[in-house]
PDB file of N, CA and C in Angstrom:
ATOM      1  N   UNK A   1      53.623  85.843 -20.973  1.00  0.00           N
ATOM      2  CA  UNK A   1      54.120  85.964 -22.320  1.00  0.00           C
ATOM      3  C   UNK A   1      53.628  84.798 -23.153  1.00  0.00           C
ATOM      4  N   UNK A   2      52.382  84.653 -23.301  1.00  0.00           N
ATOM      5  CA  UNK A   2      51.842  83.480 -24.114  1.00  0.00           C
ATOM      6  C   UNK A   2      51.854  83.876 -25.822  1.00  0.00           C
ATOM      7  N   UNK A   3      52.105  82.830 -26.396  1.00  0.00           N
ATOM      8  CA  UNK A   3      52.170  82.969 -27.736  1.00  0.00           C
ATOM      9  C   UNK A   3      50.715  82.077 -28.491  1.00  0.00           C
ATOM     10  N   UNK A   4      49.452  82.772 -28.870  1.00  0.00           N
ATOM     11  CA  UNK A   4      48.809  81.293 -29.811  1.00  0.00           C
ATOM     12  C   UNK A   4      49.537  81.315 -31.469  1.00  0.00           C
ATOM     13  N   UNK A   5      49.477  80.285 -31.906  1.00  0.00           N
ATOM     14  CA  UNK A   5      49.422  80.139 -33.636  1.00  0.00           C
ATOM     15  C   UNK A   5      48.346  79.408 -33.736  1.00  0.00           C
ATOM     16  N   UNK A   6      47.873  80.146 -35.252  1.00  0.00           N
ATOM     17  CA  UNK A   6      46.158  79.321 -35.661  1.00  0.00           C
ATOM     18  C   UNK A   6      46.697  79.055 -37.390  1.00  0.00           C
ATOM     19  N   UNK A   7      46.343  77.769 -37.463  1.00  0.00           N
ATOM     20  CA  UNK A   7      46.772  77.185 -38.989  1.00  0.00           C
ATOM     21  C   UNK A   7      45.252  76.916 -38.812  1.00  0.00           C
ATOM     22  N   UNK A   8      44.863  77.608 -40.195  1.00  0.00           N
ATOM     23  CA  UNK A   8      43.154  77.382 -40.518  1.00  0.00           C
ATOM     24  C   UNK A   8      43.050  76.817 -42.220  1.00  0.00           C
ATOM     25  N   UNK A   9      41.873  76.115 -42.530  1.00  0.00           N
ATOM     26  CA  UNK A   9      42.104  75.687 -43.775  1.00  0.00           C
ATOM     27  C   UNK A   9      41.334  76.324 -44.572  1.00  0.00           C
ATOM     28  N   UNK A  10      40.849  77.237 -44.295  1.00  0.00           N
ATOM     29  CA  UNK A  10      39.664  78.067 -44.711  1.00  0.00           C
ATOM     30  C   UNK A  10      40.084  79.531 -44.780  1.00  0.00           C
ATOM     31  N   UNK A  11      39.628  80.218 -45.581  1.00  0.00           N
ATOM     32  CA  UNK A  11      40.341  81.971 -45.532  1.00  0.00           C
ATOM     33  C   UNK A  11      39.247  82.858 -44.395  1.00  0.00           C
ATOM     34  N   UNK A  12      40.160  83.590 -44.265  1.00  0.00           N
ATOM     35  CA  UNK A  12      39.924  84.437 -43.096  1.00  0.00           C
ATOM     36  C   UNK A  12      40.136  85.542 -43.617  1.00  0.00           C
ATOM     37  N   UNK A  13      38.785  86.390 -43.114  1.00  0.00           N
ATOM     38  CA  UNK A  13      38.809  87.801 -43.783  1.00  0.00           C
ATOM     39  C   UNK A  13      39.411  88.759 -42.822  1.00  0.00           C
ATOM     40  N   UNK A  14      39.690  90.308 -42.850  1.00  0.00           N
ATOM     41  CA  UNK A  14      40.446  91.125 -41.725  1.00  0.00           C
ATOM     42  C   UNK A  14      39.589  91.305 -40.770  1.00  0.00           C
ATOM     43  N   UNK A  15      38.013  91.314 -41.066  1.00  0.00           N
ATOM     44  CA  UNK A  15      37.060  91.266 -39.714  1.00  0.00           C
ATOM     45  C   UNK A  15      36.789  90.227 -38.819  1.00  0.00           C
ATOM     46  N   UNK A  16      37.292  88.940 -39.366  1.00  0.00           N
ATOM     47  CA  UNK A  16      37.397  87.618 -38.846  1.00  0.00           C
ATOM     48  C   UNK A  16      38.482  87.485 -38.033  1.00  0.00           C
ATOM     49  N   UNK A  17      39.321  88.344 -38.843  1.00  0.00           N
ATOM     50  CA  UNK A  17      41.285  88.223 -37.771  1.00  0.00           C
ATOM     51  C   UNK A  17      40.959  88.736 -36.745  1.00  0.00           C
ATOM     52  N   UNK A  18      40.630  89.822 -36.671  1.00  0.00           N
ATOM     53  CA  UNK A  18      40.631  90.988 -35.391  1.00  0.00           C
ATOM     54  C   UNK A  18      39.391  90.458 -34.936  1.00  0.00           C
ATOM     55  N   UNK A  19      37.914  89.733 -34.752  1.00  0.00           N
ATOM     56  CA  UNK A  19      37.077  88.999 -34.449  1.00  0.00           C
ATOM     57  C   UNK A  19      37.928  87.885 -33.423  1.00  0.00           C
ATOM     58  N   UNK A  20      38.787  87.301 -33.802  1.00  0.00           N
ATOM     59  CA  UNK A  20      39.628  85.937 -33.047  1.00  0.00           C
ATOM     60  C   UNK A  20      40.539  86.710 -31.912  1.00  0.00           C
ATOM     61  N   UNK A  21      41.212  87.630 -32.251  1.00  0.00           N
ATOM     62  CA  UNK A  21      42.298  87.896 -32.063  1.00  0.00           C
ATOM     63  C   UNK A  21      41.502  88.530 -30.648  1.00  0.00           C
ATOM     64  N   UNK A  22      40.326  89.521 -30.780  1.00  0.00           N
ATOM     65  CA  UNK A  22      39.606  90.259 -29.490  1.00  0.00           C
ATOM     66  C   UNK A  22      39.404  88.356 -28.298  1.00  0.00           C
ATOM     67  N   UNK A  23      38.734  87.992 -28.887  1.00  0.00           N
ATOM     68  CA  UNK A  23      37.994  86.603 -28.272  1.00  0.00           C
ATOM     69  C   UNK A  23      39.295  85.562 -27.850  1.00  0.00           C
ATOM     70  N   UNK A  24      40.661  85.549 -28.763  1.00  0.00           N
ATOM     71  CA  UNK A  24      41.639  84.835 -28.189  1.00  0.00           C
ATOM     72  C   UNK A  24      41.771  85.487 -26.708  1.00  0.00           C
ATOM     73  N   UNK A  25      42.169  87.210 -26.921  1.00  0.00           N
ATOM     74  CA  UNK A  25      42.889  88.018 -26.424  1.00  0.00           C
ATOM     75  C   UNK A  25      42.214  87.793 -24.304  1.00  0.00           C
ATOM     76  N   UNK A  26      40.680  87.403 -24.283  1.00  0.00           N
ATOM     77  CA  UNK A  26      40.253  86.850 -23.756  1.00  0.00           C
ATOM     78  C   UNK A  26      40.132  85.990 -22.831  1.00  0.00           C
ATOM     79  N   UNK A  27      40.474  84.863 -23.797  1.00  0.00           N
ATOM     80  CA  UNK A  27      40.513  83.746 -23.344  1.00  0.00           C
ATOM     81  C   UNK A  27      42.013  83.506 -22.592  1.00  0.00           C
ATOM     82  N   UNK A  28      42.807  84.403 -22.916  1.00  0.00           N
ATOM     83  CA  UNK A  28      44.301  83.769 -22.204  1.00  0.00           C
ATOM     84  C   UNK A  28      44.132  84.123 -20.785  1.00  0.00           C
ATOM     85  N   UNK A  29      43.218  84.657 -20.507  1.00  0.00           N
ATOM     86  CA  UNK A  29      42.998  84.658 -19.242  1.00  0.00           C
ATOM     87  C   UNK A  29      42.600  83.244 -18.278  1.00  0.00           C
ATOM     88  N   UNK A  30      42.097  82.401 -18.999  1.00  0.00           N
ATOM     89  CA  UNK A  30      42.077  81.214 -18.409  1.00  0.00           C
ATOM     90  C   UNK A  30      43.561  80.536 -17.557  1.00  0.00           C
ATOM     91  N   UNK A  31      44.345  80.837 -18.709  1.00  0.00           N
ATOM     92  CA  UNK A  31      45.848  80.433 -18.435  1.00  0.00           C
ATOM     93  C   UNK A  31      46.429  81.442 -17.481  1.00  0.00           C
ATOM     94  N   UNK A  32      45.600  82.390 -16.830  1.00  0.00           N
ATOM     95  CA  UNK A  32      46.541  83.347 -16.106  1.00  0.00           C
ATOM     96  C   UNK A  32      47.165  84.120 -16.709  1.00  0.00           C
ATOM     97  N   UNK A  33      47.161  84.702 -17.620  1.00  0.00           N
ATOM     98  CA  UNK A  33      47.941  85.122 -18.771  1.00  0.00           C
ATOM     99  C   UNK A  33      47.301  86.394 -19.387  1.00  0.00           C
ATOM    100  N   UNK A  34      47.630  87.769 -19.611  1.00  0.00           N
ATOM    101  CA  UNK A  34      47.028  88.608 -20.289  1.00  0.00           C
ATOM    102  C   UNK A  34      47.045  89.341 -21.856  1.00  0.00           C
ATOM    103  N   UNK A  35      46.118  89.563 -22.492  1.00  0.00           N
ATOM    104  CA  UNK A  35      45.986  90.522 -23.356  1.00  0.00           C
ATOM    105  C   UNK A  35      47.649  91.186 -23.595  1.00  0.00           C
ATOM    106  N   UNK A  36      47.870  92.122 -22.725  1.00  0.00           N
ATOM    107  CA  UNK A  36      48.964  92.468 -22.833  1.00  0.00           C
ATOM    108  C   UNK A  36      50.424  92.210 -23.090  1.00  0.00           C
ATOM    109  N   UNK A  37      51.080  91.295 -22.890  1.00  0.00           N
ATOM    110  CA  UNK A  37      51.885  90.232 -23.178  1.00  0.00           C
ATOM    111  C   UNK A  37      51.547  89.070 -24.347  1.00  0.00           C
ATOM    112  N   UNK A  38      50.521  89.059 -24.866  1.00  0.00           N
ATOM    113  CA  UNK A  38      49.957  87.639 -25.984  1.00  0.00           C
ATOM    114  C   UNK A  38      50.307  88.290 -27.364  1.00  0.00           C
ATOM    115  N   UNK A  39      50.990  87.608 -27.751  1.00  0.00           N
ATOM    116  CA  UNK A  39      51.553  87.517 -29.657  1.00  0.00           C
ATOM    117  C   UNK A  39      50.632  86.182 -30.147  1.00  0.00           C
ATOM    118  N   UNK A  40      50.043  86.809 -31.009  1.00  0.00           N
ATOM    119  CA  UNK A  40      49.041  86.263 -32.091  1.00  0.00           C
ATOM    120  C   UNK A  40      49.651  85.881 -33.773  1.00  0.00           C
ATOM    121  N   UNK A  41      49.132  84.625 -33.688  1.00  0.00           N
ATOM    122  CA  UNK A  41      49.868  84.640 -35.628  1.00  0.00           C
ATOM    123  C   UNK A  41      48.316  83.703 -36.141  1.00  0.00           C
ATOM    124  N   UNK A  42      47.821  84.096 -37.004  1.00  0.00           N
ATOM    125  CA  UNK A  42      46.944  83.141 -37.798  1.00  0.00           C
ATOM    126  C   UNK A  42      47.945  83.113 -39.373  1.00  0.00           C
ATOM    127  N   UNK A  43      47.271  82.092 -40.137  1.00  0.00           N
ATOM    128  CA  UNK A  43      47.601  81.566 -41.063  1.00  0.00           C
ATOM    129  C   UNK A  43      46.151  80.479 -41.400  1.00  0.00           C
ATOM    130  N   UNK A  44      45.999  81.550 -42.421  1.00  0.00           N
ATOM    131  CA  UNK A  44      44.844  80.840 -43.313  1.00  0.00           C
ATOM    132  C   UNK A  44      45.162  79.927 -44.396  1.00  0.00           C
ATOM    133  N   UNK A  45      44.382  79.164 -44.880  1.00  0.00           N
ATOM    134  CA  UNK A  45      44.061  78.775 -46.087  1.00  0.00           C
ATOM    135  C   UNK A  45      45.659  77.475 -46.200  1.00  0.00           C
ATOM    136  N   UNK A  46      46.000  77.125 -44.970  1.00  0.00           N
ATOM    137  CA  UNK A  46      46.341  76.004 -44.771  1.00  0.00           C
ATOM    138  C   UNK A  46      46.019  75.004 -45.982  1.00  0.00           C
ATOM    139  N   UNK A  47      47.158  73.998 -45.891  1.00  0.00           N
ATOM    140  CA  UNK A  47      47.046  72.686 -46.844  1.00  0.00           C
ATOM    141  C   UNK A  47      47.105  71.549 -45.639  1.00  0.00           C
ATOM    142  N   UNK A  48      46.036  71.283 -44.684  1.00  0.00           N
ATOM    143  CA  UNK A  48      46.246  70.696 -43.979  1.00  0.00           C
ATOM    144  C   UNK A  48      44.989  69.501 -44.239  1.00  0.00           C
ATOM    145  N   UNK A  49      45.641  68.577 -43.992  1.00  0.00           N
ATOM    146  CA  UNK A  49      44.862  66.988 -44.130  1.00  0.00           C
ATOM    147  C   UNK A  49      44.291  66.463 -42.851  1.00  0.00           C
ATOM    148  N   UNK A  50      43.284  66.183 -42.090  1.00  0.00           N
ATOM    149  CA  UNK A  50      43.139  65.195 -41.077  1.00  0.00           C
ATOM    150  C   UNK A  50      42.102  63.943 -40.989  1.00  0.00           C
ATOM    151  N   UNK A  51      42.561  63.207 -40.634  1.00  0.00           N
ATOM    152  CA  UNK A  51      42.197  62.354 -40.729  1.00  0.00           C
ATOM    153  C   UNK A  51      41.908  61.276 -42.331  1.00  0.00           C
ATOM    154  N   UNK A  52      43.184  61.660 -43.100  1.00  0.00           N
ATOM    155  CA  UNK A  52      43.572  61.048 -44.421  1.00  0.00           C
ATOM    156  C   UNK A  52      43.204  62.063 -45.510  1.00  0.00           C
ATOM    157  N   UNK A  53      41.932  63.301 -45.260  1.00  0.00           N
ATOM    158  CA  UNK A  53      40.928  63.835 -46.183  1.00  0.00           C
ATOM    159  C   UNK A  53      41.157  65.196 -45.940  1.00  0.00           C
ATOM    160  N   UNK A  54      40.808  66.453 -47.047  1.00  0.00           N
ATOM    161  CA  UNK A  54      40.606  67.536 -46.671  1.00  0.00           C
ATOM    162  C   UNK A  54      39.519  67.857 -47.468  1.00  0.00           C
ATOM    163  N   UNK A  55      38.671  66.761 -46.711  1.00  0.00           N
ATOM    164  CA  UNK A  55      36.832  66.999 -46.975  1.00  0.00           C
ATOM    165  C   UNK A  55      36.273  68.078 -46.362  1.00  0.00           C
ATOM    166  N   UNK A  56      36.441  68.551 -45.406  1.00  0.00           N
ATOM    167  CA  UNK A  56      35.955  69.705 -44.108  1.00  0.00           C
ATOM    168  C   UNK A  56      37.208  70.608 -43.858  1.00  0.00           C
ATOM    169  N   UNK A  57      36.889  71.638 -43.424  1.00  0.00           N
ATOM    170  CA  UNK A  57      37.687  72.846 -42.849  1.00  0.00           C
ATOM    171  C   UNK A  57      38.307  71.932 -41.268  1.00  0.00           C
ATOM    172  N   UNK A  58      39.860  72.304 -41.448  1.00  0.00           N
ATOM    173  CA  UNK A  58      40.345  71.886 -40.005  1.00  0.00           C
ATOM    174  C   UNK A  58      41.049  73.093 -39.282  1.00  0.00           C
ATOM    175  N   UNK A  59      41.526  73.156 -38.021  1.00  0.00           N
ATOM    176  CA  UNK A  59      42.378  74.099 -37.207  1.00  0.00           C
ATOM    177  C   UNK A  59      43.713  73.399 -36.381  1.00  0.00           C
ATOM    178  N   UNK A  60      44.776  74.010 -36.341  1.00  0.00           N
ATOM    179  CA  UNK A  60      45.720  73.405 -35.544  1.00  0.00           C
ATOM    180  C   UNK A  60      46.268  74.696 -34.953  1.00  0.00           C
ATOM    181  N   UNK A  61      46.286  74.554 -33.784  1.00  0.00           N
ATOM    182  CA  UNK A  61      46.290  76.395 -32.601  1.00  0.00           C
ATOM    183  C   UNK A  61      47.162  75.270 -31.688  1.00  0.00           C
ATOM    184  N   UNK A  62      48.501  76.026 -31.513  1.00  0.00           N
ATOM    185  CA  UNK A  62      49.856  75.961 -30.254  1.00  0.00           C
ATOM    186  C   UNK A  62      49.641  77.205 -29.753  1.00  0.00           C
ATOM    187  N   UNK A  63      49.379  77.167 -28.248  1.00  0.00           N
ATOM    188  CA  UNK A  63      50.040  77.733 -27.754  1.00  0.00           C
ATOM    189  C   UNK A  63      50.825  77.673 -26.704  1.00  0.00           C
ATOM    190  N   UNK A  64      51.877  78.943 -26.480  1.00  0.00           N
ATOM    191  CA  UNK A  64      53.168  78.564 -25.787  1.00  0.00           C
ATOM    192  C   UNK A  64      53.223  79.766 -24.481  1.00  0.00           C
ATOM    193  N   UNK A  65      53.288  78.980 -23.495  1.00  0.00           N
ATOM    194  CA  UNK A  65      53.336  80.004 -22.489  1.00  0.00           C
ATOM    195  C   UNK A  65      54.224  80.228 -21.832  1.00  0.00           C
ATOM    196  N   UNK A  66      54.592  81.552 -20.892  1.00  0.00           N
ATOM    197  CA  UNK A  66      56.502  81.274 -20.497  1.00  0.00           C
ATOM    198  C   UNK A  66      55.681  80.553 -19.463  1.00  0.00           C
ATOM    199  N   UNK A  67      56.126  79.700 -18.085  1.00  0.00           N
ATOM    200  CA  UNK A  67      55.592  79.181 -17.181  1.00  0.00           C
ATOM    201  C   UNK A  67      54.982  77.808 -17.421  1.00  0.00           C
ATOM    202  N   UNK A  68      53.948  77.888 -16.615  1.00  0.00           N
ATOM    203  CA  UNK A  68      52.540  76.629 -16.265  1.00  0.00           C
ATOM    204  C   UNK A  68      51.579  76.998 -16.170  1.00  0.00           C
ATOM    205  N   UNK A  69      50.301  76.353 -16.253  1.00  0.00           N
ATOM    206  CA  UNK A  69      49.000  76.310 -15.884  1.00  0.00           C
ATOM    207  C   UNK A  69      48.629  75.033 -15.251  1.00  0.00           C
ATOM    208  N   UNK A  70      47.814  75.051 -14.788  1.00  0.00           N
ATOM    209  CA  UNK A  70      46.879  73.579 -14.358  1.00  0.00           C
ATOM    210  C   UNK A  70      46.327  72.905 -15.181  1.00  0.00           C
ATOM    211  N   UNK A  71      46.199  71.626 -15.446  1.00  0.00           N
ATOM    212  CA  UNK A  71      45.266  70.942 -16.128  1.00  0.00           C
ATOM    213  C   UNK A  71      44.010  71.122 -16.340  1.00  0.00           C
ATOM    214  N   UNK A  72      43.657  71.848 -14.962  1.00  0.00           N
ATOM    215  CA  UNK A  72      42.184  72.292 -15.223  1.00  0.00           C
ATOM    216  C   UNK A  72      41.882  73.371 -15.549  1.00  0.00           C
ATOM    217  N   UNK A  73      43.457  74.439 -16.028  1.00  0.00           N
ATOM    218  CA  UNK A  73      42.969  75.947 -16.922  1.00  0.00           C
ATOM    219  C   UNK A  73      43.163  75.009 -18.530  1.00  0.00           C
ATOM    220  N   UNK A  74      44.041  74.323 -18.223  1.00  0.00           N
ATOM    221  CA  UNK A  74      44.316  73.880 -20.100  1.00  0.00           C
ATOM    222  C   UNK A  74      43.013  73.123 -20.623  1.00  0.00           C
ATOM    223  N   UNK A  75      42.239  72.735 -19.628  1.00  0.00           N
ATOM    224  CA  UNK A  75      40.889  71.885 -20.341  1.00  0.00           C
ATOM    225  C   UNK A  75      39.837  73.231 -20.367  1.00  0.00           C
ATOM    226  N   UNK A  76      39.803  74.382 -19.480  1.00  0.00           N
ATOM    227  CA  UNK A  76      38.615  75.213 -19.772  1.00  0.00           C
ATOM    228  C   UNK A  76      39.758  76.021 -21.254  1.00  0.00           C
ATOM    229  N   UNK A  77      40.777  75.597 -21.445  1.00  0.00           N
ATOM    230  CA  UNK A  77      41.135  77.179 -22.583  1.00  0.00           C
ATOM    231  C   UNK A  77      41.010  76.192 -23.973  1.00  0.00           C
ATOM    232  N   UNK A  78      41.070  74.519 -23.417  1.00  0.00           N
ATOM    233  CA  UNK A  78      40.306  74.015 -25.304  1.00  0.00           C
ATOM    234  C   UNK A  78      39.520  74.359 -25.462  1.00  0.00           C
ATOM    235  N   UNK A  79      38.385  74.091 -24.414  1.00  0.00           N
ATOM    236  CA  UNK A  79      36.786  74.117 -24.382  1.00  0.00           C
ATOM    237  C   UNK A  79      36.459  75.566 -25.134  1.00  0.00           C
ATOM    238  N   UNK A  80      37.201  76.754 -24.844  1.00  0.00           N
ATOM    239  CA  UNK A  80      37.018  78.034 -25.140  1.00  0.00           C
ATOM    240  C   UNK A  80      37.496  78.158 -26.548  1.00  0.00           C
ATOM    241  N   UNK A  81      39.030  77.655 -26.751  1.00  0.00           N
ATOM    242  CA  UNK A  81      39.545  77.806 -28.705  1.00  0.00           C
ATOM    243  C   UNK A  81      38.545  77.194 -29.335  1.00  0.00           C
ATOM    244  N   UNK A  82      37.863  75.827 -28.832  1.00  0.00           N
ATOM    245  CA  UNK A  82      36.781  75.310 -29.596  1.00  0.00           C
ATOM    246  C   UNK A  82      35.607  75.714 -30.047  1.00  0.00           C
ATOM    247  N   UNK A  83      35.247  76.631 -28.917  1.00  0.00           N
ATOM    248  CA  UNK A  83      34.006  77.325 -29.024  1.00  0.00           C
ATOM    249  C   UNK A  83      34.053  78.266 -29.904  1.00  0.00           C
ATOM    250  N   UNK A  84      35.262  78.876 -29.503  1.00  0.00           N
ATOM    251  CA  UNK A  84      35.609  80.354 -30.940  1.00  0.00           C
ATOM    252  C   UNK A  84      35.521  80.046 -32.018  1.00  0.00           C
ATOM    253  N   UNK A  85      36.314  79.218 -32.312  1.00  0.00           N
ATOM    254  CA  UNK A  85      36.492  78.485 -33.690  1.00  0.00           C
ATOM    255  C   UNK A  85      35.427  77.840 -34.534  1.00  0.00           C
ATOM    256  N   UNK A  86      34.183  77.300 -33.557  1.00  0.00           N
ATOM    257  CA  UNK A  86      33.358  76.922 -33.818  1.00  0.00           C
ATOM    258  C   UNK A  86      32.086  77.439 -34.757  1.00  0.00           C
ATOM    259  N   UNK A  87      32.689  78.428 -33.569  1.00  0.00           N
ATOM    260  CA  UNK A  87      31.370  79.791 -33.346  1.00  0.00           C
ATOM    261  C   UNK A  87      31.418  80.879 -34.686  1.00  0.00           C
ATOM    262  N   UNK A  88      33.176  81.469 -34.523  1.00  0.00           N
ATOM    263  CA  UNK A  88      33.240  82.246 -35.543  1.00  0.00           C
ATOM    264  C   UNK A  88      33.547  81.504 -36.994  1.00  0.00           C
ATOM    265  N   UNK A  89      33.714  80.451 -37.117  1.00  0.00           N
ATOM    266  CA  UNK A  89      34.067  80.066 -38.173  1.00  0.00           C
ATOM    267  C   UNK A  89      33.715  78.696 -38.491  1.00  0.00           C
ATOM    268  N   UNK A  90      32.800  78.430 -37.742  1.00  0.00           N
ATOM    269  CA  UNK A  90      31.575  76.970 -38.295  1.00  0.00           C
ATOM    270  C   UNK A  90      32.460  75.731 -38.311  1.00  0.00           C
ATOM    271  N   UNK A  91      33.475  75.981 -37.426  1.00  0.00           N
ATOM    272  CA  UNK A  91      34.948  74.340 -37.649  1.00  0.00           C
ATOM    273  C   UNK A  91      33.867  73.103 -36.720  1.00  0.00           C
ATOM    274  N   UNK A  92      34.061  72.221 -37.298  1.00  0.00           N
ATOM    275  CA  UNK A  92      33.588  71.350 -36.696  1.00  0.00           C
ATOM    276  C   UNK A  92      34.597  70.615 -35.135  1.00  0.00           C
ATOM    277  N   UNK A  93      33.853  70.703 -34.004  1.00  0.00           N
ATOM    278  CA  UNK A  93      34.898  70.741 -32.943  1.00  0.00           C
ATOM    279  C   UNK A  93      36.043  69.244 -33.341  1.00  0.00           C
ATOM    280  N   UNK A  94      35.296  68.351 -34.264  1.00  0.00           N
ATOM    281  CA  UNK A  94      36.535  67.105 -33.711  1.00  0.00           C
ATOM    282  C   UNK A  94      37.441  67.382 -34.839  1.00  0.00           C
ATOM    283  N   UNK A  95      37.592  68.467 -35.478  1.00  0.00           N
ATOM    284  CA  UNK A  95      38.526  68.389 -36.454  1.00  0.00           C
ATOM    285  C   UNK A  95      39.330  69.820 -36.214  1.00  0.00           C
ATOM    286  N   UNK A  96      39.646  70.035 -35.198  1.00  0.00           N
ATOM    287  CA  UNK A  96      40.274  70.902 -34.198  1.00  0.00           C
ATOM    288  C   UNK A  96      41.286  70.207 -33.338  1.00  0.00           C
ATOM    289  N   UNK A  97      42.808  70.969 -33.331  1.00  0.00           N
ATOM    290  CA  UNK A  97      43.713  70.058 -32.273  1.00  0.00           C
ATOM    291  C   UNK A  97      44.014  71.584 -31.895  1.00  0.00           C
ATOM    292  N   UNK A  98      44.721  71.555 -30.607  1.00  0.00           N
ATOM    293  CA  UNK A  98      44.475  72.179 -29.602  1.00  0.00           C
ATOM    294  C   UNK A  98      46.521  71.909 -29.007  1.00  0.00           C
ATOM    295  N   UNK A  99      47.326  72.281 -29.121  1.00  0.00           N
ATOM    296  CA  UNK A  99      48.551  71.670 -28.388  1.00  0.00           C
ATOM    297  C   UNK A  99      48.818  73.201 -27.827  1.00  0.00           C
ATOM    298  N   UNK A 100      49.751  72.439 -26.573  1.00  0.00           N
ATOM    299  CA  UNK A 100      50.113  73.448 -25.454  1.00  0.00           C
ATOM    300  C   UNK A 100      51.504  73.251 -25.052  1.00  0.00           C
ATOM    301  N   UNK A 101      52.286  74.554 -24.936  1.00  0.00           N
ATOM    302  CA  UNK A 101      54.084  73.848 -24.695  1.00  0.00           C
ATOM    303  C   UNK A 101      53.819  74.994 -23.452  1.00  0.00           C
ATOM    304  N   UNK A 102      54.439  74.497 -22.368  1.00  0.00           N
ATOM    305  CA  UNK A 102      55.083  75.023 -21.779  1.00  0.00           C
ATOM    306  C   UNK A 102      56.107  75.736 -21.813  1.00  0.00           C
ATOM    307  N   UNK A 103      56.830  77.086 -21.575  1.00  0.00           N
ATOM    308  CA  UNK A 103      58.648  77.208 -22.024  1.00  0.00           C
ATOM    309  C   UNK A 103      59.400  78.004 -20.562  1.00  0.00           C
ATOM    310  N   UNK A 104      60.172  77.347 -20.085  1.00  0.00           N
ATOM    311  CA  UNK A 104      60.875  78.277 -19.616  1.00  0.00           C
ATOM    312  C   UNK A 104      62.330  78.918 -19.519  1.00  0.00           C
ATOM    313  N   UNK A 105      62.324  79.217 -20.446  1.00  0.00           N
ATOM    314  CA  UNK A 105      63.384  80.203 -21.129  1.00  0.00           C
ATOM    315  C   UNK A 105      62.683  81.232 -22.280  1.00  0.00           C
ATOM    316  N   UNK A 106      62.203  82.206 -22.077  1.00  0.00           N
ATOM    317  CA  UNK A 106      61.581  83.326 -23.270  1.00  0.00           C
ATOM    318  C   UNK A 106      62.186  84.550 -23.356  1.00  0.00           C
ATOM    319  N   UNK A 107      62.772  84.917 -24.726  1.00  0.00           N
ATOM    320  CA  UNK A 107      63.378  85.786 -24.533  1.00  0.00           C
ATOM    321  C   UNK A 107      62.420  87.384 -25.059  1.00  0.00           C
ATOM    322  N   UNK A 108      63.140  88.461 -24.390  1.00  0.00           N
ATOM    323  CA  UNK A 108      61.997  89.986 -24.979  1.00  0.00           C
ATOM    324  C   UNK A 108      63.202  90.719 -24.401  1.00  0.00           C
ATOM    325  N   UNK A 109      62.623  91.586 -25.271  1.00  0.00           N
ATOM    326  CA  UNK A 109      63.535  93.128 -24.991  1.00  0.00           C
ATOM    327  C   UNK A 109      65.131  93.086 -25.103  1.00  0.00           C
ATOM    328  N   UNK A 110      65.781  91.987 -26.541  1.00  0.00           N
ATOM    329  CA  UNK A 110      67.014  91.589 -25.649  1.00  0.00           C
ATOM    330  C   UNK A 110      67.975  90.936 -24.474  1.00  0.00           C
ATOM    331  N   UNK A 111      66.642  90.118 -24.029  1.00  0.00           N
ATOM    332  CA  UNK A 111      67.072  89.609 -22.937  1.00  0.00           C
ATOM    333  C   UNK A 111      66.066  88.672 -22.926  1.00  0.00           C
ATOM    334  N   UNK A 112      66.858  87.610 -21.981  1.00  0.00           N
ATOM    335  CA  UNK A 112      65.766  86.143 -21.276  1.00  0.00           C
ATOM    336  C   UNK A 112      65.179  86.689 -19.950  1.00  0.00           C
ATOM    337  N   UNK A 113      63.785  85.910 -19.677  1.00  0.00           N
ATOM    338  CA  UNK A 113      63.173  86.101 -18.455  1.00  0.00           C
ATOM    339  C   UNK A 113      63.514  85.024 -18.135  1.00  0.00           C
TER     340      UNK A 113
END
């Protein structure tokens, strides 16, 4: 039951959403995690500042998984948001943050797992 959020500072068109959303949908496989269970939220056109300036396009992507992963799925699934982000939308990788919560308590269907 992984959740990403994408705060982008740049607009995103509907072929760009569903473009991320296929390539997120993907990547949660790193985390053990499927397509099927993943809730997606973008949010474009952010008022986000880093590093004092909003000279360049930035990204800030949480995601939240019920459970754990390894350190070494959470370093191949930056490497991968980075690349997407990169790729589909020209972000420059160091102005990209990347955070990861663990949760265990998630609730669906009326009920906690």
């Amino acid at each position: 039951m992984p959740y990403i959020s994408t705060q982008i500072s740049t607009s995103l068109s509907p072929d760009k959403e569903t473009t991320l959303k296929t390539k997120f949908g993907n990547a949660i496989k790193l985390l053990g995690k499927t397509e099927s269970w993943l809730m997606l939220s973008f949010e474009d056109n952010c008022r986000l500042w880093f590093q004092g300036n909003q000279e360049k396009p930035c990204a800030f992507v949480v995601v939240k998984l019920f459970g754990k992963a390894s350190p070494e799925a959470y370093e191949k699934m930056t490497a991968e948001v980075t690349r997407i982000l990169q790729e589909e939308l020209a972000l420059d990788p160091t102005r990209i943050y990347v955070q990861y919560e663990e949760v265990s308590h998630w609730g669906w269907n009326a009920s906690n797992i």
